[in-house]
PDB file of N, CA and C in Angstrom:
ATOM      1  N   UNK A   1     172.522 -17.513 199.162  1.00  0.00           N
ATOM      2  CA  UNK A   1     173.068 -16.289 199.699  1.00  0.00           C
ATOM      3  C   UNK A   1     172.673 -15.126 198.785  1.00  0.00           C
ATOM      4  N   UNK A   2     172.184 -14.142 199.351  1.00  0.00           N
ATOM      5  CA  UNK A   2     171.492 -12.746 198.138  1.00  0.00           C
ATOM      6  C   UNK A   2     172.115 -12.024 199.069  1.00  0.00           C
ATOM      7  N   UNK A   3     172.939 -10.971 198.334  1.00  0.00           N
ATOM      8  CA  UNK A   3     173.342  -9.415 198.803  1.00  0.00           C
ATOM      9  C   UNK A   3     172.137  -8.397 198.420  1.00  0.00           C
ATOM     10  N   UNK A   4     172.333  -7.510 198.980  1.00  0.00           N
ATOM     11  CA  UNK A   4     171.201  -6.336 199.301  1.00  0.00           C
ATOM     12  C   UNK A   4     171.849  -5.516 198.225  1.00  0.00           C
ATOM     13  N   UNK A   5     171.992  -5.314 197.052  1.00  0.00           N
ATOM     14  CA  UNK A   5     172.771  -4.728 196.178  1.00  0.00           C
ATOM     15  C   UNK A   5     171.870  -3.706 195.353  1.00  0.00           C
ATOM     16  N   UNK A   6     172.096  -2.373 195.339  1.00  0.00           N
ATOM     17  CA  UNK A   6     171.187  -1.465 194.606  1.00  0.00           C
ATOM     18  C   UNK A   6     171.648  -0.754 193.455  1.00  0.00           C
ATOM     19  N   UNK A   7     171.551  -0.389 192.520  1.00  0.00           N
ATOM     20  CA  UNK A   7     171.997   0.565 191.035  1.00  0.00           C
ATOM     21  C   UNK A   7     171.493   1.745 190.660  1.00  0.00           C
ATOM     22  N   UNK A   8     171.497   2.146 191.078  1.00  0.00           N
ATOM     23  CA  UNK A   8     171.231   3.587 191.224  1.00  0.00           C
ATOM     24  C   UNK A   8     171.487   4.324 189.603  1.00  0.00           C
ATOM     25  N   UNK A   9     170.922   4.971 189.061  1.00  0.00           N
ATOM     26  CA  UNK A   9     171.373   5.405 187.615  1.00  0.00           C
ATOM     27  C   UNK A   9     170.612   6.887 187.791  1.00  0.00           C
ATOM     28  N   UNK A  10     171.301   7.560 187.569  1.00  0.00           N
ATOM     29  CA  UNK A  10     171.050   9.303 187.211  1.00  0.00           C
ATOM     30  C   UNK A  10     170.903   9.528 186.068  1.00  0.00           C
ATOM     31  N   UNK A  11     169.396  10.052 185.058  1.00  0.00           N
ATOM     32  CA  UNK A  11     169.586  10.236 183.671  1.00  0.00           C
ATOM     33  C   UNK A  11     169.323  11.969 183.890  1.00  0.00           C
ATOM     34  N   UNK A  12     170.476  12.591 183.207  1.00  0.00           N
ATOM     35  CA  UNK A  12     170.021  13.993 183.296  1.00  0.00           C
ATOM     36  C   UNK A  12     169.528  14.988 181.258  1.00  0.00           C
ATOM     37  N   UNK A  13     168.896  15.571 181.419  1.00  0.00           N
ATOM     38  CA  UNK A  13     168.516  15.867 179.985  1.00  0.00           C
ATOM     39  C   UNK A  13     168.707  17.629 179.616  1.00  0.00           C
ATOM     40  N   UNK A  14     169.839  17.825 179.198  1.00  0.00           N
ATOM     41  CA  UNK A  14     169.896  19.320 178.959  1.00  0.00           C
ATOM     42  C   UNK A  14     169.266  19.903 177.803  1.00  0.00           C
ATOM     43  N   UNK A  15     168.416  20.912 177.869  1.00  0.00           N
ATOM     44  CA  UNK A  15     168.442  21.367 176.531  1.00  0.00           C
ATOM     45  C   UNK A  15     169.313  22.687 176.597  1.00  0.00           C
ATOM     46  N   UNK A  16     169.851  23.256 175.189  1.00  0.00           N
ATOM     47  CA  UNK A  16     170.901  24.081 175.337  1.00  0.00           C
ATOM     48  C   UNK A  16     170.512  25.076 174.207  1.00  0.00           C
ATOM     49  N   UNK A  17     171.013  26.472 174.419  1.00  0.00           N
ATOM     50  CA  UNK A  17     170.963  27.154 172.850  1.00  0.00           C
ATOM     51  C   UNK A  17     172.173  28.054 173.200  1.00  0.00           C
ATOM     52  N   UNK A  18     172.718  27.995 171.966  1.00  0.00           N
ATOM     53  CA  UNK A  18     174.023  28.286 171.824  1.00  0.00           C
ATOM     54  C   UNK A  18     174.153  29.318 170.573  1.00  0.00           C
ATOM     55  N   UNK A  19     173.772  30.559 171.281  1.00  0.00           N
ATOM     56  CA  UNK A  19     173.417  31.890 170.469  1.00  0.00           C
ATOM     57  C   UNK A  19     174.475  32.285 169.273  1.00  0.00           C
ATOM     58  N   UNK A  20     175.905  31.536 169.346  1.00  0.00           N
ATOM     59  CA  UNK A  20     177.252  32.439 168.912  1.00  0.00           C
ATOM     60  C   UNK A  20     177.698  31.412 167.844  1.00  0.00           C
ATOM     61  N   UNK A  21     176.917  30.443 167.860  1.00  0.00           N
ATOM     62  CA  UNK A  21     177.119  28.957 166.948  1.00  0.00           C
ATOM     63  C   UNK A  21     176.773  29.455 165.668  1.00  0.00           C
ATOM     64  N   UNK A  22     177.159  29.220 164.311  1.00  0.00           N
ATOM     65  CA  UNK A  22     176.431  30.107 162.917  1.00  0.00           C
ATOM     66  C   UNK A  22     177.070  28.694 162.144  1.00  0.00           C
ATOM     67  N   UNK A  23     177.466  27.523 162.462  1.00  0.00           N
ATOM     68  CA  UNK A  23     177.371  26.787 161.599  1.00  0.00           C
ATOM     69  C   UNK A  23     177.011  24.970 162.869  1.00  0.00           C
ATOM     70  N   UNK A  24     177.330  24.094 161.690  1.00  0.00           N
ATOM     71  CA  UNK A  24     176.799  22.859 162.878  1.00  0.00           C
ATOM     72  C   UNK A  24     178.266  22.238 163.117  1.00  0.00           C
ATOM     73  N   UNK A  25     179.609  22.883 161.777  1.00  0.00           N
ATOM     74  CA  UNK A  25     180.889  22.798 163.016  1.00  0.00           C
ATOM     75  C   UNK A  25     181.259  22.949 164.076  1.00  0.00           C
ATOM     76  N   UNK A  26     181.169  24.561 164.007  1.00  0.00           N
ATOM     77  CA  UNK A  26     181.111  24.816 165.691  1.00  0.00           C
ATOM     78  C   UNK A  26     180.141  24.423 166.311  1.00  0.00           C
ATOM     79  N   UNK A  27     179.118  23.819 166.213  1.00  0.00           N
ATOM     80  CA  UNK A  27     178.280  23.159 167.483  1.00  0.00           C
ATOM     81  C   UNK A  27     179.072  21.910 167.589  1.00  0.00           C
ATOM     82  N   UNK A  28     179.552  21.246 166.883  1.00  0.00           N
ATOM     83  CA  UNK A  28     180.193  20.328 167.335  1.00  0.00           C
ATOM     84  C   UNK A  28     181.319  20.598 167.887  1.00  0.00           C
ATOM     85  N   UNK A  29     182.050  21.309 167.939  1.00  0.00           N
ATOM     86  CA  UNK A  29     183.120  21.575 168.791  1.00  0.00           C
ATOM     87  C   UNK A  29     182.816  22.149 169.885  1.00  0.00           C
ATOM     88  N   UNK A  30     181.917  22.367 170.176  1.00  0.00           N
ATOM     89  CA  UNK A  30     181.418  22.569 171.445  1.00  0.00           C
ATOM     90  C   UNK A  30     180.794  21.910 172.541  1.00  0.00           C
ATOM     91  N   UNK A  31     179.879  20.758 171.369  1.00  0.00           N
ATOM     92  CA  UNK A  31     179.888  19.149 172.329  1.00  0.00           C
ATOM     93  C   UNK A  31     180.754  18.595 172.794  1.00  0.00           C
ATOM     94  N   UNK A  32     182.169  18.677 171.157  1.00  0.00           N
ATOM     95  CA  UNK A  32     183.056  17.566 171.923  1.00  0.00           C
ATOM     96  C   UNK A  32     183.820  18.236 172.821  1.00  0.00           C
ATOM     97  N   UNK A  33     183.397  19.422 173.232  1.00  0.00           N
ATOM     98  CA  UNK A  33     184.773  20.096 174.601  1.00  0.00           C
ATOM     99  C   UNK A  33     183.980  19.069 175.759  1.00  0.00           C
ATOM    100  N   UNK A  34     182.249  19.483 175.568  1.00  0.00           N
ATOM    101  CA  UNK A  34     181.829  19.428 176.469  1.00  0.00           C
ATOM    102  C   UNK A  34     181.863  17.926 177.103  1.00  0.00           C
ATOM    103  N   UNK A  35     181.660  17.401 175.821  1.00  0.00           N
ATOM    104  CA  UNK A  35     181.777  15.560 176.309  1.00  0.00           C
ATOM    105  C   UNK A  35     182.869  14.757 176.740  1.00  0.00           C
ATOM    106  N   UNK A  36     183.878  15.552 176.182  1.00  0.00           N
ATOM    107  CA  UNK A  36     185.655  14.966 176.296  1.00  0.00           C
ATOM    108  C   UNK A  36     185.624  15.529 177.965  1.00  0.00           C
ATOM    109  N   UNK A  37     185.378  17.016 178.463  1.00  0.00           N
ATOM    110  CA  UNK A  37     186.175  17.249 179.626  1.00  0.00           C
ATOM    111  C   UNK A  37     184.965  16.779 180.256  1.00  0.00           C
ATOM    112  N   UNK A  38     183.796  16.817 179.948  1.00  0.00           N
ATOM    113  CA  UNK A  38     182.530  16.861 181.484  1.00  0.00           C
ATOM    114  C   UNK A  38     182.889  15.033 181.588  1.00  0.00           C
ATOM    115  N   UNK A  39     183.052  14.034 180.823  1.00  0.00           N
ATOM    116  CA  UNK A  39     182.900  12.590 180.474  1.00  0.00           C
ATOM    117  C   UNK A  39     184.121  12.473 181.606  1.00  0.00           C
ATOM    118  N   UNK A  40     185.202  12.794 181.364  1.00  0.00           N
ATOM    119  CA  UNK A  40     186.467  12.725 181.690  1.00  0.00           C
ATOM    120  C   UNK A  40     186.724  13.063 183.207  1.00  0.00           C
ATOM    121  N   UNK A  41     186.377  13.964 183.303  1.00  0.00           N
ATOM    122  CA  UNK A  41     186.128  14.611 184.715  1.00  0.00           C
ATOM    123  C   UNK A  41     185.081  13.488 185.748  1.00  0.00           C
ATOM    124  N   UNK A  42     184.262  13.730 185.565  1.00  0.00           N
ATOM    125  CA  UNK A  42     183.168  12.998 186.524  1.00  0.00           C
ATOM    126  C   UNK A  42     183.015  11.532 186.116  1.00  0.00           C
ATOM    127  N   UNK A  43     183.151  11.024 184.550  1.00  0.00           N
ATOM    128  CA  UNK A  43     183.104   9.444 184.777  1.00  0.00           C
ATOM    129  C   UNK A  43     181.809   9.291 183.720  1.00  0.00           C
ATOM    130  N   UNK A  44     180.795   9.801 183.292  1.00  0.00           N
ATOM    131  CA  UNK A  44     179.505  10.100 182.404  1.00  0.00           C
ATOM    132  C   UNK A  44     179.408   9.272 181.187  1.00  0.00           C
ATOM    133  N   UNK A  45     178.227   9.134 180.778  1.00  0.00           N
ATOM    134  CA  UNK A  45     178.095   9.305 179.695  1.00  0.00           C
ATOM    135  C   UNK A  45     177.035  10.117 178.609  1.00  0.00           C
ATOM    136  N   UNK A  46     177.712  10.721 177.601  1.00  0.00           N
ATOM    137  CA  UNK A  46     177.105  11.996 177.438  1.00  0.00           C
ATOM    138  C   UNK A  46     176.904  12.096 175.745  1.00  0.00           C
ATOM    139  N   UNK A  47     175.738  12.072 175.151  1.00  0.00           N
ATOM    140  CA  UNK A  47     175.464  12.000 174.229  1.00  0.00           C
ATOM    141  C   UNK A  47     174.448  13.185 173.308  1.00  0.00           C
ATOM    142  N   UNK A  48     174.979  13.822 172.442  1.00  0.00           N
ATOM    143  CA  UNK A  48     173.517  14.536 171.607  1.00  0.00           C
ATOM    144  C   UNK A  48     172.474  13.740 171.255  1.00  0.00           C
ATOM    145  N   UNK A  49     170.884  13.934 172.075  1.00  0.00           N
ATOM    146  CA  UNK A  49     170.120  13.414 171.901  1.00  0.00           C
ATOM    147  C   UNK A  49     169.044  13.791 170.745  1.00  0.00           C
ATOM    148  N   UNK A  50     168.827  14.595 170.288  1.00  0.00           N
ATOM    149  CA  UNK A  50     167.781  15.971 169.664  1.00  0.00           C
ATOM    150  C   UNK A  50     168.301  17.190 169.343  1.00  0.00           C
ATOM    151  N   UNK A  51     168.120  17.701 168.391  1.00  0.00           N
ATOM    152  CA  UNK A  51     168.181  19.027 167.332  1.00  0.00           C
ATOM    153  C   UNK A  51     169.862  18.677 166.819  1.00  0.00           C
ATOM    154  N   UNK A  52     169.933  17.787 166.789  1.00  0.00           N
ATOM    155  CA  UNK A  52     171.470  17.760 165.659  1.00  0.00           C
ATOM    156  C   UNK A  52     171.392  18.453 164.571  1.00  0.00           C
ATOM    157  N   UNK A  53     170.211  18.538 164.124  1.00  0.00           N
ATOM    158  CA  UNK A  53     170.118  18.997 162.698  1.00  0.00           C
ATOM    159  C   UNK A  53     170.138  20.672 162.378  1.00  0.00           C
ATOM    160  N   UNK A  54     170.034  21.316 163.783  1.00  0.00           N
ATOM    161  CA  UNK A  54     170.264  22.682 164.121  1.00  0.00           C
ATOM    162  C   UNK A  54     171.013  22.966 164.758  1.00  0.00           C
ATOM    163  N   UNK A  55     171.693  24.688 164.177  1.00  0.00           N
ATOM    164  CA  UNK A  55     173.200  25.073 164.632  1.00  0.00           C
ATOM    165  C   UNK A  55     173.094  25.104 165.936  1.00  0.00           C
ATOM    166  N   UNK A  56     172.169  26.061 166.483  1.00  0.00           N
ATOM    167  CA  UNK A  56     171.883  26.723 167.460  1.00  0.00           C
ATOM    168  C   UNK A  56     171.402  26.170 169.040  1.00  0.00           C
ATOM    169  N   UNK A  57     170.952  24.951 168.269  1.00  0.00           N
ATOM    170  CA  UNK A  57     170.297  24.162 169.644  1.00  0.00           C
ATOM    171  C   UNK A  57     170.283  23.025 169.805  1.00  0.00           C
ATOM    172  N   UNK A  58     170.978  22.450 171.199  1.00  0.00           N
ATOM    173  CA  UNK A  58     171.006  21.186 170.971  1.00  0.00           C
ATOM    174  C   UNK A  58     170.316  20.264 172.930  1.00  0.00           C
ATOM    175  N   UNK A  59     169.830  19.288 172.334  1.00  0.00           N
ATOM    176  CA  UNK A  59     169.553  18.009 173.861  1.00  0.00           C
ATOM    177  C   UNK A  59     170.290  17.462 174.229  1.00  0.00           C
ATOM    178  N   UNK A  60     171.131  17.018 175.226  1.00  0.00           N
ATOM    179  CA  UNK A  60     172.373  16.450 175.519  1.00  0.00           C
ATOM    180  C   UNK A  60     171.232  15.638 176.369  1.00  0.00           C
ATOM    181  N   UNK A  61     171.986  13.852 176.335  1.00  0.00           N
ATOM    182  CA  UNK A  61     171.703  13.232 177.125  1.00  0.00           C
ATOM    183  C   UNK A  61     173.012  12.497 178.278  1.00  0.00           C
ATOM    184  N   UNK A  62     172.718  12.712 179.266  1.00  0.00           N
ATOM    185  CA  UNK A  62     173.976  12.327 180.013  1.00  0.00           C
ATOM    186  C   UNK A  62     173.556  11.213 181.118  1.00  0.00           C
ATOM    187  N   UNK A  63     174.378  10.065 181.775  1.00  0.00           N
ATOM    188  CA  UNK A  63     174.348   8.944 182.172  1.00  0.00           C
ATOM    189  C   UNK A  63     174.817   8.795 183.105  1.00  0.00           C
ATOM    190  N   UNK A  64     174.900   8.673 184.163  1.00  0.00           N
ATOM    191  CA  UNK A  64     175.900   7.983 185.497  1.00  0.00           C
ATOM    192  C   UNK A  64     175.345   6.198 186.405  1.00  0.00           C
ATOM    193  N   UNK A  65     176.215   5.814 186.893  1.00  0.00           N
ATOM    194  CA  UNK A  65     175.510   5.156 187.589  1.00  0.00           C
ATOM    195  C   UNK A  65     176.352   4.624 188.973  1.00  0.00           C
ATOM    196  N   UNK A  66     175.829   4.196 190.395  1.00  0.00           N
ATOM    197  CA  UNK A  66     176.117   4.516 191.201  1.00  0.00           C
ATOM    198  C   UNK A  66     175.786   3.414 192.436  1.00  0.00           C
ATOM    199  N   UNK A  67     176.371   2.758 193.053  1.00  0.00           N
ATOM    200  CA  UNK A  67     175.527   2.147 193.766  1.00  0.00           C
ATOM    201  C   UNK A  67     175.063   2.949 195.413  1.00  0.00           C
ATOM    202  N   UNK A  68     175.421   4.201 195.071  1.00  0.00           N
ATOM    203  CA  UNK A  68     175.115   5.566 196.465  1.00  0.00           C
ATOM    204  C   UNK A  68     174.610   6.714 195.454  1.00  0.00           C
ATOM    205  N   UNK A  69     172.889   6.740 196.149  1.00  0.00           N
ATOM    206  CA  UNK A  69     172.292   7.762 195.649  1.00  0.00           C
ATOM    207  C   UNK A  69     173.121   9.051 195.761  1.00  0.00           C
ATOM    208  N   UNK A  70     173.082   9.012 196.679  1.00  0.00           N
ATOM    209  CA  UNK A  70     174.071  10.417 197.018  1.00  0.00           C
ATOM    210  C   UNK A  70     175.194  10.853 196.347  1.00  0.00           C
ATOM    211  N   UNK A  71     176.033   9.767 196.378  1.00  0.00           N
ATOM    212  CA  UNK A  71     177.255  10.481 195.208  1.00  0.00           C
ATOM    213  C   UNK A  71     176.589  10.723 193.994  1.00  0.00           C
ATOM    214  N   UNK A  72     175.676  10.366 193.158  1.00  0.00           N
ATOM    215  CA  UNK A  72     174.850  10.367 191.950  1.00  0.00           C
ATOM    216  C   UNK A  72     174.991  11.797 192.048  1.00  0.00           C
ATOM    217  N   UNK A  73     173.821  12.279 192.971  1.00  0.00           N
ATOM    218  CA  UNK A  73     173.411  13.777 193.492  1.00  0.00           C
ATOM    219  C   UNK A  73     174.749  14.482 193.267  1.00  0.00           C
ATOM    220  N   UNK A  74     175.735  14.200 193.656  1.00  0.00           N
ATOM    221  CA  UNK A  74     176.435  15.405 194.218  1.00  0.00           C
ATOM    222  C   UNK A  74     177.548  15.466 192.588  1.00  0.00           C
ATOM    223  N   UNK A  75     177.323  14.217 191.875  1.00  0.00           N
ATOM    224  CA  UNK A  75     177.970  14.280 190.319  1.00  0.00           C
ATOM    225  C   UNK A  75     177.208  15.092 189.580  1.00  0.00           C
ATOM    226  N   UNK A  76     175.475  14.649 189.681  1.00  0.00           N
ATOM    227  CA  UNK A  76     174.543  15.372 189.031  1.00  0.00           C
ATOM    228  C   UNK A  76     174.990  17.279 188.960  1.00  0.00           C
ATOM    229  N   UNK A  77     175.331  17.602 190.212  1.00  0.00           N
ATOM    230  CA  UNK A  77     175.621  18.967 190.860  1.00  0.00           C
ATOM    231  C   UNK A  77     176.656  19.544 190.321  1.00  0.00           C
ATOM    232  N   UNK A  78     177.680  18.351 190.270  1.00  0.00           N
ATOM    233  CA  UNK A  78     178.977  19.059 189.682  1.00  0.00           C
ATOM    234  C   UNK A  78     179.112  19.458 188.064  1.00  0.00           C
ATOM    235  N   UNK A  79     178.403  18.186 187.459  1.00  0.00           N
ATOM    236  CA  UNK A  79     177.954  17.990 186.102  1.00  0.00           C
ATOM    237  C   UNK A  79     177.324  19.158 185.206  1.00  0.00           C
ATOM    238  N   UNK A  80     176.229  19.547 186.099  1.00  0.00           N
ATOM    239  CA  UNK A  80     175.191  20.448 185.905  1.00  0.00           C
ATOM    240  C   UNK A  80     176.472  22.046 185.480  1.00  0.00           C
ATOM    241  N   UNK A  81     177.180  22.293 186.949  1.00  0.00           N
ATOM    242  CA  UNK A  81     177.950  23.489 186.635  1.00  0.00           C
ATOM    243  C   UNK A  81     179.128  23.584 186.294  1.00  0.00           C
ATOM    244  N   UNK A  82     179.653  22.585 186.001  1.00  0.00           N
ATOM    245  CA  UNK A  82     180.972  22.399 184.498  1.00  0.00           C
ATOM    246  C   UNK A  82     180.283  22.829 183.677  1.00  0.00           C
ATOM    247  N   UNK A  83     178.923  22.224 183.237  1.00  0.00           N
ATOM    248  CA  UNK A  83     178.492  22.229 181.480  1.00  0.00           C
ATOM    249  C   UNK A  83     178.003  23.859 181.559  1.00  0.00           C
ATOM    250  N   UNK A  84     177.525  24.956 182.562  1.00  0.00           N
ATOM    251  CA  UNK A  84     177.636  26.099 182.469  1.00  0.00           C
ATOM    252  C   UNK A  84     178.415  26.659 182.770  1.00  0.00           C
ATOM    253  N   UNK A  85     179.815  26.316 182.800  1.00  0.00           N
ATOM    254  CA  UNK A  85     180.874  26.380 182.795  1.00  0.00           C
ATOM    255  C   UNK A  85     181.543  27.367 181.797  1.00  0.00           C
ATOM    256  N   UNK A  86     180.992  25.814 180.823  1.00  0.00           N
ATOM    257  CA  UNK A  86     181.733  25.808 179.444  1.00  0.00           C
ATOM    258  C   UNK A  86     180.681  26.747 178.667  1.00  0.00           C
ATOM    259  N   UNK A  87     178.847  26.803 178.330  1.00  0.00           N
ATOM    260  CA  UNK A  87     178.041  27.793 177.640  1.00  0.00           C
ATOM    261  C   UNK A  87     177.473  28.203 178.736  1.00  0.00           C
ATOM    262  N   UNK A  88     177.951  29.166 179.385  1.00  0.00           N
ATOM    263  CA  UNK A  88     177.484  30.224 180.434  1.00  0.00           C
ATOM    264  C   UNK A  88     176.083  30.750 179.846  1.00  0.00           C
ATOM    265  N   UNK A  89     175.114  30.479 180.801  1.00  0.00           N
ATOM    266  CA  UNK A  89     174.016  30.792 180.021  1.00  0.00           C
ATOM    267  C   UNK A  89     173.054  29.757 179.077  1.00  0.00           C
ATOM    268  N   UNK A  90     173.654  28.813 178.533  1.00  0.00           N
ATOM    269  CA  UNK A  90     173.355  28.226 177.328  1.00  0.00           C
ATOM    270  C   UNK A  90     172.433  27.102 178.066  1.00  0.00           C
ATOM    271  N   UNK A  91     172.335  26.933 179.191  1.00  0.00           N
ATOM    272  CA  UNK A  91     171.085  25.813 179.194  1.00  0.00           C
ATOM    273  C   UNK A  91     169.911  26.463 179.821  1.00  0.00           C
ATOM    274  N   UNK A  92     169.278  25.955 178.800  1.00  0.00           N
ATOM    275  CA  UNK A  92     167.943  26.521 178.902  1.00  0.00           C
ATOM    276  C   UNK A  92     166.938  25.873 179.802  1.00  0.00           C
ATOM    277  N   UNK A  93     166.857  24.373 179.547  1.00  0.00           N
ATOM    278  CA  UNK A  93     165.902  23.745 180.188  1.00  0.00           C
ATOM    279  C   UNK A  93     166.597  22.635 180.732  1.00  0.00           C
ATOM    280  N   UNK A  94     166.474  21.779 181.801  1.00  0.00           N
ATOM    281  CA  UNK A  94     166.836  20.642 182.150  1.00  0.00           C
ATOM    282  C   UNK A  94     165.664  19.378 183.145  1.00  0.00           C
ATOM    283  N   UNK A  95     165.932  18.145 182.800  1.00  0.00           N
ATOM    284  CA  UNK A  95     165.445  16.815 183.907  1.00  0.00           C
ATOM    285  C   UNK A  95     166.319  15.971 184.528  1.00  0.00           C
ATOM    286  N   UNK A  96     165.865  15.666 185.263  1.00  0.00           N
ATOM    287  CA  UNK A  96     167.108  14.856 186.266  1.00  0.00           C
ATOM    288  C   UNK A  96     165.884  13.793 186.882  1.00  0.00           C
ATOM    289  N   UNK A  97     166.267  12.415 186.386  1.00  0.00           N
ATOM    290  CA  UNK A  97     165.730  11.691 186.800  1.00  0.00           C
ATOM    291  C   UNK A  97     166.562  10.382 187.217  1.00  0.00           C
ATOM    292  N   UNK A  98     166.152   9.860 188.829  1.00  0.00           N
ATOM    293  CA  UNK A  98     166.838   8.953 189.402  1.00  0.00           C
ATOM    294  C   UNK A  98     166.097   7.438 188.731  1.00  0.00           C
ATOM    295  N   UNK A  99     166.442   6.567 188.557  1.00  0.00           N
ATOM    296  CA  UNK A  99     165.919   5.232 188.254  1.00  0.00           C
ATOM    297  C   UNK A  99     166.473   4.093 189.357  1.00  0.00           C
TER     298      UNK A  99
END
């Protein structure tokens, strides 16, 4: 017996600059708003991937997974405008890739 069973995984990749940041405390308090409420909210997982080592700018890597493309999409959507939500402005670049 085989079920038709699919996994759907959303990897999305922010890059961010965060003009008002002047130390790498406050960048961290600004991840963890972002990771505690965006994680919390939608279900994610959400990690600094790149430029830890700078105040100003950071790669967030974030995770979902789904067995309906579609809800993926429509988390991806919500995901996307919480986190400019929270640094209005602050993402600069982004990828969104389905697997």
């Amino acid at each position: 017996m085989t079920r038709d069973v699919r996994t759907n995984i959303c990897v999305i990749e922010l890059e961010c600059f965060l003009p008002d940041v002047h130390s790498l405390k406050e960048k961290r308090m600004i991840l963890r708003k972002i990771k505690d409420r965006v994680g919390r909210k939608f279900n994610v997982s959400i990690a600094e991937v790149g430029y830890q080592d700078l105040w100003q700018r950071s790669v967030i890597g974030i995770a979902a997974v789904n067995g309906d493309r579609r809800l993926l999409e429509q988390v991806k959507d919500k995901v996307l405008n919480e986190i400019e939500q929270i640094i209005p402005g602050g993402v600069t670049h982004f990828t969104v890739d389905f697997l």
